[in-house]
PDB file of N, CA and C in Angstrom:
ATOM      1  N   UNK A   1      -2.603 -29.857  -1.867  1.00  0.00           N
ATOM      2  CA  UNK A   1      -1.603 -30.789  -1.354  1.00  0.00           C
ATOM      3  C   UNK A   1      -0.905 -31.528  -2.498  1.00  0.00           C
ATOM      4  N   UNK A   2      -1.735 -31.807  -3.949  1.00  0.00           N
ATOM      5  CA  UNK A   2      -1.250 -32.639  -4.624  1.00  0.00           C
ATOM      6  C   UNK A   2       0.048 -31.658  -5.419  1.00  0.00           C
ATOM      7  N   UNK A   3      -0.461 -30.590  -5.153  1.00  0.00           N
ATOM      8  CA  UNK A   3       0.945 -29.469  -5.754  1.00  0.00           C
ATOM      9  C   UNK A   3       2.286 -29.253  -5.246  1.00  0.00           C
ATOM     10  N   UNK A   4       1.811 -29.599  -4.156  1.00  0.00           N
ATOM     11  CA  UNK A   4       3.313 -29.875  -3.070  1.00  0.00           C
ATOM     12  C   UNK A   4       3.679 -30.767  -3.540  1.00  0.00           C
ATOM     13  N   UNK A   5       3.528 -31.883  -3.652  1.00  0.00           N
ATOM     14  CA  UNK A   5       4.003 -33.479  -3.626  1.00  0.00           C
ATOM     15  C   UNK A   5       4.359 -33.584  -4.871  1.00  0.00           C
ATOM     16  N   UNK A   6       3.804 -32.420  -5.651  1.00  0.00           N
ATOM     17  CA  UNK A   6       4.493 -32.729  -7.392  1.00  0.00           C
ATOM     18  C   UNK A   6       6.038 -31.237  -6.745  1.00  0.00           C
ATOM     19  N   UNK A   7       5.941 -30.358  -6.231  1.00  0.00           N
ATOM     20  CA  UNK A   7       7.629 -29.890  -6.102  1.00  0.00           C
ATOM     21  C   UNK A   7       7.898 -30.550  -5.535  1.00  0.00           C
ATOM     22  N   UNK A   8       7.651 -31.179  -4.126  1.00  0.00           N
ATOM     23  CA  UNK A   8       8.584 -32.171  -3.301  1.00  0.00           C
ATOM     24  C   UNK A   8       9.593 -32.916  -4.277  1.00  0.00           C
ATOM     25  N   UNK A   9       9.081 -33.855  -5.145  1.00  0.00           N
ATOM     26  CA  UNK A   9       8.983 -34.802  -6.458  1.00  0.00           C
ATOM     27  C   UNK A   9      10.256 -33.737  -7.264  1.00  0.00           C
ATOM     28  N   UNK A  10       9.600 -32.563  -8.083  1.00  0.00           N
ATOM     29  CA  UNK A  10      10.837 -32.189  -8.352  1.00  0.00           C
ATOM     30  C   UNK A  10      12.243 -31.582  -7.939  1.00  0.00           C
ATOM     31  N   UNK A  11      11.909 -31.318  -6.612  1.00  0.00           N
ATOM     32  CA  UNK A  11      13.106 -31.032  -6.347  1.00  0.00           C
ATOM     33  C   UNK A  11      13.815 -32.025  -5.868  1.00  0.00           C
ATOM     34  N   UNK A  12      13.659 -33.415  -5.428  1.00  0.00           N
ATOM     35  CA  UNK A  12      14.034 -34.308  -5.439  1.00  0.00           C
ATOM     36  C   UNK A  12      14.725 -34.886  -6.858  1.00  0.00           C
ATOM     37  N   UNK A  13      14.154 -34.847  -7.977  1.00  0.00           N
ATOM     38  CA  UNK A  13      14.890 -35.110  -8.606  1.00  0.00           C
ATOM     39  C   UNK A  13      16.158 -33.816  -9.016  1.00  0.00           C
ATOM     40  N   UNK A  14      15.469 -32.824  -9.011  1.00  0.00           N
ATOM     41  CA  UNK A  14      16.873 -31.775  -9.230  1.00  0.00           C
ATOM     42  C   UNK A  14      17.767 -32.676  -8.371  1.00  0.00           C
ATOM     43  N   UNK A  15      17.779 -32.270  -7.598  1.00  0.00           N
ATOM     44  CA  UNK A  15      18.957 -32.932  -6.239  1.00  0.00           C
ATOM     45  C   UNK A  15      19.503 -34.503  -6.474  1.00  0.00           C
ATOM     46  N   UNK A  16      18.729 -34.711  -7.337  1.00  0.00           N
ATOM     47  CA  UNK A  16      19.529 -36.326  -7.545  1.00  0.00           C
ATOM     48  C   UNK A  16      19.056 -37.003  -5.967  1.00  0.00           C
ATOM     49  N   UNK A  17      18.280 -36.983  -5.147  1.00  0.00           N
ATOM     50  CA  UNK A  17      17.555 -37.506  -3.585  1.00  0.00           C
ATOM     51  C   UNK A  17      17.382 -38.965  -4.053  1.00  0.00           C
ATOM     52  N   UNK A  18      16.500 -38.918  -5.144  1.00  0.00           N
ATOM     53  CA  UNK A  18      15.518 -40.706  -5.025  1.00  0.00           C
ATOM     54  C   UNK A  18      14.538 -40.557  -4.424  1.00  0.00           C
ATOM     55  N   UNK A  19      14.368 -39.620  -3.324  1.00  0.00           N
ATOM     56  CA  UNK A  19      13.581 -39.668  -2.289  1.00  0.00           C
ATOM     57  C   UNK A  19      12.984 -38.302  -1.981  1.00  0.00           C
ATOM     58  N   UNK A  20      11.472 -38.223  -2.424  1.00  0.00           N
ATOM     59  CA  UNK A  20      10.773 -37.159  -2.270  1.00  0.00           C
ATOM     60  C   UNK A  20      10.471 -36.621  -0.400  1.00  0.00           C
ATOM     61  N   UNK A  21      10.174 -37.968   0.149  1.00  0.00           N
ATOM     62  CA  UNK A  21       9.988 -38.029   1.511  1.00  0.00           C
ATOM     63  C   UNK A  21      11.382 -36.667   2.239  1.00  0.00           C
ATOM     64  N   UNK A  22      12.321 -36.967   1.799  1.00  0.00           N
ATOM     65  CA  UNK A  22      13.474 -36.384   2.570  1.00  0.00           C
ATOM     66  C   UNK A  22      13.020 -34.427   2.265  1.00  0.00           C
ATOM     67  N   UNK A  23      12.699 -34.340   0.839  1.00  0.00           N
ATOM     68  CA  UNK A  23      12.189 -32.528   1.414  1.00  0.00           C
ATOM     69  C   UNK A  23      11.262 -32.727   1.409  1.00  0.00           C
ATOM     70  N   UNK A  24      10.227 -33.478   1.765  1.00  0.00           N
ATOM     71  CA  UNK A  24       8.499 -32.813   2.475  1.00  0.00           C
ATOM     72  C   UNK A  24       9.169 -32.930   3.713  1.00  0.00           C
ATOM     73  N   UNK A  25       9.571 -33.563   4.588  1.00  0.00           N
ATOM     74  CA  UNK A  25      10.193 -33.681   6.147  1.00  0.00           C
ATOM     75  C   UNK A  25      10.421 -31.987   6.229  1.00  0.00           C
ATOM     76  N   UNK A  26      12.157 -32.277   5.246  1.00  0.00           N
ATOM     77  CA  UNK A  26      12.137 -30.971   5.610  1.00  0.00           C
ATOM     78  C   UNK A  26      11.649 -29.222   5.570  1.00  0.00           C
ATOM     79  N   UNK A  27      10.915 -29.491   4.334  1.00  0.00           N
ATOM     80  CA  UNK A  27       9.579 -28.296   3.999  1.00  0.00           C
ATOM     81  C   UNK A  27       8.719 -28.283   5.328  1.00  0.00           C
ATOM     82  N   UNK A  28       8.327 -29.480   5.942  1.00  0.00           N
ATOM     83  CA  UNK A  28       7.614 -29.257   6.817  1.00  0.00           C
ATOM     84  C   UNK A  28       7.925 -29.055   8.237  1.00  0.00           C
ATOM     85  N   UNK A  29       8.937 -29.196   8.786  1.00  0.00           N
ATOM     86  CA  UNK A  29      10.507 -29.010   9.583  1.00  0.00           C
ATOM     87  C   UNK A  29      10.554 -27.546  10.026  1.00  0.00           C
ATOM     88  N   UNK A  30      10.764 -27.360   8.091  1.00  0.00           N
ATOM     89  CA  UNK A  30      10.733 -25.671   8.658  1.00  0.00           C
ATOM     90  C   UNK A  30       9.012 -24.563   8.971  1.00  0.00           C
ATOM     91  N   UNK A  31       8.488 -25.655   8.257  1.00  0.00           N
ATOM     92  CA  UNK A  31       6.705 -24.764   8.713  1.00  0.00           C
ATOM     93  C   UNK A  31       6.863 -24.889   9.836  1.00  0.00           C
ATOM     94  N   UNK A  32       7.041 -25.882  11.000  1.00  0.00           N
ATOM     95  CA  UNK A  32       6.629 -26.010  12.029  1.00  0.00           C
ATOM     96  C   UNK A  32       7.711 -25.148  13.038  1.00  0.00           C
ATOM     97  N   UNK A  33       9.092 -24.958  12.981  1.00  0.00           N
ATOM     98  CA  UNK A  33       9.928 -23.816  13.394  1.00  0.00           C
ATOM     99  C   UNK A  33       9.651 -22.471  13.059  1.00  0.00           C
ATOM    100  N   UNK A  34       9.095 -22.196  12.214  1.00  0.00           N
ATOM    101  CA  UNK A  34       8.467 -20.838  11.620  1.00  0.00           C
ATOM    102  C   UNK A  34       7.810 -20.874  12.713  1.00  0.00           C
ATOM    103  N   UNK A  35       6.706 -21.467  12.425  1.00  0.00           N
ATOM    104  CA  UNK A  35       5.167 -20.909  13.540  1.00  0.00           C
ATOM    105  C   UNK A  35       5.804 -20.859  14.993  1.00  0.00           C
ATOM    106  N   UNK A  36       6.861 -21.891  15.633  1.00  0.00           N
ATOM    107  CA  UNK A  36       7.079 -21.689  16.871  1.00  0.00           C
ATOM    108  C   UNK A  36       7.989 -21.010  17.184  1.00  0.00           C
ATOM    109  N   UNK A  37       8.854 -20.347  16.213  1.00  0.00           N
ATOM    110  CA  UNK A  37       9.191 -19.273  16.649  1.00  0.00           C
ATOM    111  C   UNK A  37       8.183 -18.102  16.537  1.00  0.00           C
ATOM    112  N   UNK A  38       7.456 -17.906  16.339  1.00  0.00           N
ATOM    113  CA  UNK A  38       6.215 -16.893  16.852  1.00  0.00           C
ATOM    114  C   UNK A  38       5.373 -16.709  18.142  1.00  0.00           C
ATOM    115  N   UNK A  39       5.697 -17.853  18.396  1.00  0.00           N
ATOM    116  CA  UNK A  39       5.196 -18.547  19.897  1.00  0.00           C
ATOM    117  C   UNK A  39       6.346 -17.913  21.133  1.00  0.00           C
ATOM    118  N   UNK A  40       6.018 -17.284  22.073  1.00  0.00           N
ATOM    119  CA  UNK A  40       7.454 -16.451  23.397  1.00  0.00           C
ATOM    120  C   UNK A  40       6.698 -17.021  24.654  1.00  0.00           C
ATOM    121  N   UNK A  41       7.346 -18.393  25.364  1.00  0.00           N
ATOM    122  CA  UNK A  41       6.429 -18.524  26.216  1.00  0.00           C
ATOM    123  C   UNK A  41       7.039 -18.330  27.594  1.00  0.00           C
ATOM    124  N   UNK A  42       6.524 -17.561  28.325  1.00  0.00           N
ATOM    125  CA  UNK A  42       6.867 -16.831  29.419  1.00  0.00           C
ATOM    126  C   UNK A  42       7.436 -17.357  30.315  1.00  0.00           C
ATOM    127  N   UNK A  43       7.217 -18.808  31.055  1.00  0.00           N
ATOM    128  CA  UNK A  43       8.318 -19.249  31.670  1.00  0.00           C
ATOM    129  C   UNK A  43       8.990 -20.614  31.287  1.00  0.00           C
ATOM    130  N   UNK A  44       8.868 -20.710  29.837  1.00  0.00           N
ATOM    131  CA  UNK A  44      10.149 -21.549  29.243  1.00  0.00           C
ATOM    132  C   UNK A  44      10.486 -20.914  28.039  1.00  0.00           C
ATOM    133  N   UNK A  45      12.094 -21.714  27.791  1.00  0.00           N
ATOM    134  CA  UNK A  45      12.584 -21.538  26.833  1.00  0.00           C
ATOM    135  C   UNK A  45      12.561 -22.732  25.571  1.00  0.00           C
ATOM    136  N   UNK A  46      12.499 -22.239  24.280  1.00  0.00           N
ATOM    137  CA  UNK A  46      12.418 -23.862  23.907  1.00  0.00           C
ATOM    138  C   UNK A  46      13.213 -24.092  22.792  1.00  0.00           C
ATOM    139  N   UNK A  47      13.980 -25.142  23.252  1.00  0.00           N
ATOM    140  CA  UNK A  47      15.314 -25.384  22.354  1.00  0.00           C
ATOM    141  C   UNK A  47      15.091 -26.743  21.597  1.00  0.00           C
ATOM    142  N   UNK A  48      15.384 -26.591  20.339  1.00  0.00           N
ATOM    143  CA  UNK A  48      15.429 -27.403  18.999  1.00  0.00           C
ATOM    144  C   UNK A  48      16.423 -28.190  18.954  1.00  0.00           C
ATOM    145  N   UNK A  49      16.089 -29.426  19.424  1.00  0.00           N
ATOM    146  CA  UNK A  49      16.921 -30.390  19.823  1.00  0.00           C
ATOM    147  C   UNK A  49      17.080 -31.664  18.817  1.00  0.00           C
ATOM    148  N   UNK A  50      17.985 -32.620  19.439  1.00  0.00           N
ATOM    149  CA  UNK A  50      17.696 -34.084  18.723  1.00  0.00           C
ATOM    150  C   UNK A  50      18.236 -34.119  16.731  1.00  0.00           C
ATOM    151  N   UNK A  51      18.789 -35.188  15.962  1.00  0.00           N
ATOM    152  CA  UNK A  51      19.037 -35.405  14.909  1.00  0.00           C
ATOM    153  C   UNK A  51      18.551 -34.465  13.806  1.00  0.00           C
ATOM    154  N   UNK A  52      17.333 -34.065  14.118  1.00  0.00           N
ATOM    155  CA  UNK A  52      16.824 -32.893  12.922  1.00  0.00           C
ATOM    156  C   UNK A  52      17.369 -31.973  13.259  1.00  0.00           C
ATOM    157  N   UNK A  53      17.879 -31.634  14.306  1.00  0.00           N
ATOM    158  CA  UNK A  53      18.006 -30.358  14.802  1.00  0.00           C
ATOM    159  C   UNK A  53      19.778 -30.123  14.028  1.00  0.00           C
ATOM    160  N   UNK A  54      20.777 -31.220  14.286  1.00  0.00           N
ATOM    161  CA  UNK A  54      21.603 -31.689  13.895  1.00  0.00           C
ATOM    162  C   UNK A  54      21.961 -31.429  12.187  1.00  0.00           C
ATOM    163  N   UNK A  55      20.743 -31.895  11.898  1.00  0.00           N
ATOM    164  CA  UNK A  55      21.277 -31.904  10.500  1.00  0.00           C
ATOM    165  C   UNK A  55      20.757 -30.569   9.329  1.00  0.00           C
ATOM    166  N   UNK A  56      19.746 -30.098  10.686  1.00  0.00           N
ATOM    167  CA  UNK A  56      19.506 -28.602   9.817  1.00  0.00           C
ATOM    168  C   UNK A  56      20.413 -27.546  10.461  1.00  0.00           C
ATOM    169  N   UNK A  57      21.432 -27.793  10.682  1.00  0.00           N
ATOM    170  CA  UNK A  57      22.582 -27.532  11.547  1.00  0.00           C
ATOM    171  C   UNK A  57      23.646 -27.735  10.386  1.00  0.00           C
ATOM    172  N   UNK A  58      23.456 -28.699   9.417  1.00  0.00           N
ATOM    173  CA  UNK A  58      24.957 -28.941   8.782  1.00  0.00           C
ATOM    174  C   UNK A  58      25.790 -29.723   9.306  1.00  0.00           C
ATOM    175  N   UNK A  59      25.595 -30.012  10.690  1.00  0.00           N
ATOM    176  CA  UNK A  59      26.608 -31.459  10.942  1.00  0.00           C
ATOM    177  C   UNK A  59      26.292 -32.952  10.156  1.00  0.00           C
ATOM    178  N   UNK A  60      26.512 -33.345   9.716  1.00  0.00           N
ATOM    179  CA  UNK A  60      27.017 -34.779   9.506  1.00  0.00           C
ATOM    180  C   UNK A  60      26.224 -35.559   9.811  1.00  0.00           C
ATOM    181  N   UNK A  61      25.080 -36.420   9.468  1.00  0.00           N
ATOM    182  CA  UNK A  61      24.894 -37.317  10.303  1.00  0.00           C
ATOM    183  C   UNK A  61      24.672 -38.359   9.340  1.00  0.00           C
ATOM    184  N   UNK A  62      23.861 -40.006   9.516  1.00  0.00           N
ATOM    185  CA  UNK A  62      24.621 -40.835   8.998  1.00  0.00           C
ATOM    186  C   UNK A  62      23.059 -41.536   8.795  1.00  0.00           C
ATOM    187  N   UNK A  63      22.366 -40.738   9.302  1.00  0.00           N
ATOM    188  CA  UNK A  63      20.936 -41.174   9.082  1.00  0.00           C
ATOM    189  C   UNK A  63      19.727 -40.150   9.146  1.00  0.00           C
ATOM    190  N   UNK A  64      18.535 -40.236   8.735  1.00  0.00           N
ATOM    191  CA  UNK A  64      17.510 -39.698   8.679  1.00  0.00           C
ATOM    192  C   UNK A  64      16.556 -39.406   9.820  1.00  0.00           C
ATOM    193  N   UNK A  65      16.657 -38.216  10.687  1.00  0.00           N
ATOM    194  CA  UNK A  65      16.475 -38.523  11.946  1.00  0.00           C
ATOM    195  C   UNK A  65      14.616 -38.311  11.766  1.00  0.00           C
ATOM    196  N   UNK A  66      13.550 -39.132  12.267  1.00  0.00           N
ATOM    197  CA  UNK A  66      12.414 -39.323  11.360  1.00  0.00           C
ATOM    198  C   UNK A  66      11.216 -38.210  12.490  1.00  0.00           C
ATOM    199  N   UNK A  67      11.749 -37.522  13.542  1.00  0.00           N
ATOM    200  CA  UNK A  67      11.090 -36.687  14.534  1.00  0.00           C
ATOM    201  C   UNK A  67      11.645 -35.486  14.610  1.00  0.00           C
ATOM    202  N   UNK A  68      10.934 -34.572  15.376  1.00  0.00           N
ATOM    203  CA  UNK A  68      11.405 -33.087  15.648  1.00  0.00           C
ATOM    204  C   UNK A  68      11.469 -32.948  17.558  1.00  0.00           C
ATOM    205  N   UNK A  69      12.973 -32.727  17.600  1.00  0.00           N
ATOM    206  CA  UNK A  69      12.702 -32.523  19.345  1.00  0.00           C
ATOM    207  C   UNK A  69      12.632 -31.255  19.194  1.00  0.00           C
ATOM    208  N   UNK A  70      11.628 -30.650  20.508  1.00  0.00           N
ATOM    209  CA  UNK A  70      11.729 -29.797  21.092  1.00  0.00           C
ATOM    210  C   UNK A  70      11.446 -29.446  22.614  1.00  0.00           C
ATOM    211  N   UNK A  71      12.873 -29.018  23.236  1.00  0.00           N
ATOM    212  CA  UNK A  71      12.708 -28.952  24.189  1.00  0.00           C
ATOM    213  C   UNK A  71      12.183 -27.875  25.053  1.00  0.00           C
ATOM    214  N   UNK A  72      11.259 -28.072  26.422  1.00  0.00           N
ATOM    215  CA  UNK A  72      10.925 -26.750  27.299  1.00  0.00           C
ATOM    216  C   UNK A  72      12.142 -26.767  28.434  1.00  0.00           C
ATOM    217  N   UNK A  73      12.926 -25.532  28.473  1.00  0.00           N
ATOM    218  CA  UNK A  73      13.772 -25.349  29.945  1.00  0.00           C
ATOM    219  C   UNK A  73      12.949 -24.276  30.457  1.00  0.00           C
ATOM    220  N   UNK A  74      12.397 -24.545  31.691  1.00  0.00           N
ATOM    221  CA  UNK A  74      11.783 -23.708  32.543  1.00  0.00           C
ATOM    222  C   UNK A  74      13.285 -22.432  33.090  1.00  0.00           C
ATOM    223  N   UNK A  75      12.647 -21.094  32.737  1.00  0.00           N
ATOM    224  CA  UNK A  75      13.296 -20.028  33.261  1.00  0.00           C
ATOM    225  C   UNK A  75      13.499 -20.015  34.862  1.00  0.00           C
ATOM    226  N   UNK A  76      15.236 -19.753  35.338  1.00  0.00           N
ATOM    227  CA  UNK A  76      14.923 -20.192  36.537  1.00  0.00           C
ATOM    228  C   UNK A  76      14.090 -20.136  37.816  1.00  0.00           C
ATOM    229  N   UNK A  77      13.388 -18.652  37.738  1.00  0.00           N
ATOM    230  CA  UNK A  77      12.165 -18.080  37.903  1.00  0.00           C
ATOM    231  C   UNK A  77      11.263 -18.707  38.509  1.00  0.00           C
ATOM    232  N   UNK A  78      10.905 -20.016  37.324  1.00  0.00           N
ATOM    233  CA  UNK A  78       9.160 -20.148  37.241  1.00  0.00           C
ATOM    234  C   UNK A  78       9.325 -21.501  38.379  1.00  0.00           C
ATOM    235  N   UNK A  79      10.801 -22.017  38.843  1.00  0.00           N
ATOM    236  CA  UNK A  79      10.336 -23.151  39.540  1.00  0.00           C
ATOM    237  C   UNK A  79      10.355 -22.269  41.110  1.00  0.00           C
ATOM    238  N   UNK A  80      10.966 -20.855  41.568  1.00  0.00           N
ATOM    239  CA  UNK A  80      11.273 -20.280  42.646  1.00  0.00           C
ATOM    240  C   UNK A  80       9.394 -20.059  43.399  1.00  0.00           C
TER     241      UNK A  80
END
């Protein structure tokens, strides 16, 4: 762990950040979308929602969104 937190650290400074916090978020952002996209769950769908979702998107935003949504939409199926 302490090896992470020393790249977090430098790539923060490559990037001119200040702020190591902002890529462990997102290093860990993407571990956790990795694994769930491995995950196919049979009667939902699950959509990557909310400010993170936003800004690993490339839109704009104006703050640090500090959670990961993810949403379940039940296939219309599973409520019949």
């Amino acid at each position: 762990m302490e090896k992470l937190k020393q790249q977090f650290l430098e790539v923060s400074d490559a990037l001119e950040l200040g702020n190591p916090a902002i890529i462990e978020k997102d290093y860990w952002v993407v571990a956790l979308l990795s694994e769930l996209a491995k995950v196919s769950p049979v009667n939902h769908q699950m959509v990557f929602s909310g400010g993170t979702a936003l800004a690993k998107s490339n839109v704009k935003i104006l703050r640090m969104s500090e959670d990961v949504d993810i949403k379940l939409i039940p296939h219309q199926e599973f409520g019949e």
